[in-house]
Protein backbone atom coordinates (compact mmCIF):
# COMPACT_ATOMS: atom_id res chain seq x y z
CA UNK A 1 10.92 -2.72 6.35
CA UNK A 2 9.22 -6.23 6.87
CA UNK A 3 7.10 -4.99 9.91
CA UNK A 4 5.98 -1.75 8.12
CA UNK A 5 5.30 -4.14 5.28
CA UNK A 6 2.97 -6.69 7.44
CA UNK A 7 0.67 -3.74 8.30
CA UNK A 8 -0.20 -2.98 4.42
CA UNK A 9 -3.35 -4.20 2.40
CA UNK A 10 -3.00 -4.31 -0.85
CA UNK A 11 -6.03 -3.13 -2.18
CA UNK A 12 -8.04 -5.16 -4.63
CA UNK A 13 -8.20 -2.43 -6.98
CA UNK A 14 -4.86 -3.02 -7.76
CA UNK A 15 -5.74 -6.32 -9.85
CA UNK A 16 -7.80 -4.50 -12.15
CA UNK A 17 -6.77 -3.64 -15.82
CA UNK A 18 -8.50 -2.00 -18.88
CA UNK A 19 -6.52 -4.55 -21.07
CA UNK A 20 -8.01 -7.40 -22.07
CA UNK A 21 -4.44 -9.16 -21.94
CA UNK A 22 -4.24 -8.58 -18.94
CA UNK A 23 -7.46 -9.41 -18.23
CA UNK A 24 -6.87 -13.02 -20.06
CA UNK A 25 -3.82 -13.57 -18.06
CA UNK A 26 -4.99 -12.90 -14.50
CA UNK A 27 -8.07 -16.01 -16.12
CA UNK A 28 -4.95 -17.92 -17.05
CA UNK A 29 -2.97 -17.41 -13.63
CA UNK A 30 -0.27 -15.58 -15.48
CA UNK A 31 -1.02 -12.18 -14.36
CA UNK A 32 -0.37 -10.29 -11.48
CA UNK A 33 -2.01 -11.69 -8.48
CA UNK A 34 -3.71 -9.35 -5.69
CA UNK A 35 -2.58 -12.05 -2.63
CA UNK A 36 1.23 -11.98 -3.50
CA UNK A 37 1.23 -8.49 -4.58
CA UNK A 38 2.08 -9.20 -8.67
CA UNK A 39 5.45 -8.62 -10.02
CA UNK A 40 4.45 -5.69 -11.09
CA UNK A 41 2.99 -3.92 -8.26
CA UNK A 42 5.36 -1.23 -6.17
CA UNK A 43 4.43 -0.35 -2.78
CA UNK A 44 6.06 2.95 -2.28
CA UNK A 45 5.35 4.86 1.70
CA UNK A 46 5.35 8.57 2.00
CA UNK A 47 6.54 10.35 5.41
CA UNK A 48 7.20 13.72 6.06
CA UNK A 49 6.28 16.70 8.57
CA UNK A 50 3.67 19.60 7.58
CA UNK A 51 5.09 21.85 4.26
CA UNK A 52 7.01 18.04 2.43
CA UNK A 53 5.94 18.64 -1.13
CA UNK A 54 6.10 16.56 -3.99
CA UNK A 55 7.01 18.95 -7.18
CA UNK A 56 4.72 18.60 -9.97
CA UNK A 57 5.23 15.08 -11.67
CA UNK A 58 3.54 12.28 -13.66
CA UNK A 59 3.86 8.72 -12.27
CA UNK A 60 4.10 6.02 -15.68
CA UNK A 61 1.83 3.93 -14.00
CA UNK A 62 -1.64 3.39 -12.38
CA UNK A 63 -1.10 4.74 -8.97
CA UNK A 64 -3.51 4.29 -6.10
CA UNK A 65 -2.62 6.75 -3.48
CA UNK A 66 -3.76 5.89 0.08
CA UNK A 67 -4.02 8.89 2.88
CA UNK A 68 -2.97 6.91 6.38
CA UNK A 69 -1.95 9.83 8.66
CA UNK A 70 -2.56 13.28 8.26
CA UNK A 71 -4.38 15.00 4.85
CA UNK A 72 -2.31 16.14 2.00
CA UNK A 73 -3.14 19.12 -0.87
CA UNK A 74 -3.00 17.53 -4.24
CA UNK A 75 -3.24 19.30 -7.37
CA UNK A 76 -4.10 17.45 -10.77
CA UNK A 77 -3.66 18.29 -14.66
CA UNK A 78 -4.64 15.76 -17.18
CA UNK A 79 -2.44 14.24 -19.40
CA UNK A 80 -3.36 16.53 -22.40
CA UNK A 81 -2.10 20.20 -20.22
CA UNK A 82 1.45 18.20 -20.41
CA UNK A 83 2.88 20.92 -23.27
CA UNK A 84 1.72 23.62 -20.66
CA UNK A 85 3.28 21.92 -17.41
CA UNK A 86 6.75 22.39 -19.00
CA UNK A 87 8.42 19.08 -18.31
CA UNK A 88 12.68 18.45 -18.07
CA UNK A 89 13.57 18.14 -21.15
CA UNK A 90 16.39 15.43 -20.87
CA UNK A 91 17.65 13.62 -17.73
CA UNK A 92 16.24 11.71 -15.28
CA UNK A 93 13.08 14.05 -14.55
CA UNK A 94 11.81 14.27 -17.67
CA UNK A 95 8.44 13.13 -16.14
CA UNK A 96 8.75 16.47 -13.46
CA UNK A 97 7.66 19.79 -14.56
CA UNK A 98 10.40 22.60 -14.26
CA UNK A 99 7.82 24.50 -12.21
CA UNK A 100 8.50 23.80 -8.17
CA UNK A 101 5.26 25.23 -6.24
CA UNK A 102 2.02 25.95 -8.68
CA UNK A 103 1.52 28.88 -6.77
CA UNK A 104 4.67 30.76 -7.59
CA UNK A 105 5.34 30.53 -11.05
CA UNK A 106 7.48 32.84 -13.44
CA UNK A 107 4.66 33.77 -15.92
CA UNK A 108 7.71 35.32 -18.20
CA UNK A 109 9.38 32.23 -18.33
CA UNK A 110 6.66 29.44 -18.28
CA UNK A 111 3.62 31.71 -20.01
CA UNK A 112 1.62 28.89 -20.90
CA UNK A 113 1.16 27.17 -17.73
CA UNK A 114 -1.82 29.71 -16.38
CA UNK A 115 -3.77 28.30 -18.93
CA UNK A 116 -3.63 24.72 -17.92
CA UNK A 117 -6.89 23.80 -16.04
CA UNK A 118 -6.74 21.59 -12.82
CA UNK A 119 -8.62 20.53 -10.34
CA UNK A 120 -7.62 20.71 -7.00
CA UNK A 121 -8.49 18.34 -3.58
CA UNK A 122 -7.81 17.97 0.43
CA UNK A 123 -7.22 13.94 0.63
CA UNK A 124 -7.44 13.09 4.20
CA UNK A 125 -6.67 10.43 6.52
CA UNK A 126 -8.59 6.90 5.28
CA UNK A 127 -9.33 8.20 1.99
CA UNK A 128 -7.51 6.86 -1.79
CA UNK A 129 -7.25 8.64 -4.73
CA UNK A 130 -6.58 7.10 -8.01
CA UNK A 131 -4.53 8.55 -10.59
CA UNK A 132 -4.49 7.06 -13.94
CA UNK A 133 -0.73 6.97 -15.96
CA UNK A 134 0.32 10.03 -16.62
CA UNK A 135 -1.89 12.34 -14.94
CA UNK A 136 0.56 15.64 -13.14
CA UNK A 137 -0.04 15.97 -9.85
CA UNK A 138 1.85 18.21 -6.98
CA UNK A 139 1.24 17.06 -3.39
CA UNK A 140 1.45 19.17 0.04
CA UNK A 141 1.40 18.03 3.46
CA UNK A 142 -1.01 19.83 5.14
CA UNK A 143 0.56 18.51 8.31
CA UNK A 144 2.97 15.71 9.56
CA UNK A 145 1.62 12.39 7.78
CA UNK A 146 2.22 8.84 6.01
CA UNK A 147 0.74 7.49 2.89
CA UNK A 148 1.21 4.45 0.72
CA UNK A 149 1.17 4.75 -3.20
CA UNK A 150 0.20 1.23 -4.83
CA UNK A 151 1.66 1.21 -8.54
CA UNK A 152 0.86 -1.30 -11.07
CA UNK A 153 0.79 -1.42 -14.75
């Protein structure tokens, strides 16, 4: 959607790395350039009414998540709670957890997951989160709203 697309800023975040190769190549103009948006950088826009949930999940790269409209419910586990989280084991979702809602889980079948510390947050409208690669996260709407997830590597 070109128009939708006009009326995104990329942040400059999103040209920042903790490799030096990277580093070296964004000196060398062969990295990925904040301006044009990279060739690796996705631009991914979230809308949905109040209740639209996003089942628990990693995302394989850094992931800047920007609140426009509305607030959503986000709940985080680091990387190392993954053997708790009980991923898909084959198949496309092997990066979602088996687990739908946090809140109703089936201690018999998923025992270790009540064990997994998180920390939870209320992102609202104007404010970013970043998640680093990797880290679980299930998302709420708290009510009808839009936001734009800015991936890069």
């Amino acid at each position: 959607m070109p128009r939708l697309r006009a009326d995104i800023q990329i942040p400059d975040y999103c040209a920042l790395s903790l490799e030096d190769d990277d580093c070296e190549a964004a000196r060398e103009g062969d990295g990925p350039g904040v301006s044009g948006g990279g060739d690796d950088l996705r631009i991914n826009a979230w809308l949905g009414p109040v209740g639209t949930q996003s089942p628990l999940h990693y995302d394989r790269y850094h992931n800047i998540f920007a609140q426009v409209v509305g607030s959503k419910y986000i709940r985080l586990y680091p990387p190392s709670e993954g053997s708790k989280l009980y991923a898909h084991t084959s198949g496309p979702h092997t990066i979602s957890s088996q687990i739908i809602d946090p809140d109703e889980v089936d201690a018999a079948r998923f025992p270790l997951f009540a064990e997994a510390p998180y920390v939870d947050l209320v992102l609202r409208q104007g404010e970013c989160l970043y998640l680093p690669p990797r880290w679980w996260h299930f998302v709420e709407s708290r009510e009808t709203s839009f936001s734009v997830s800015f991936w890069w590597n």
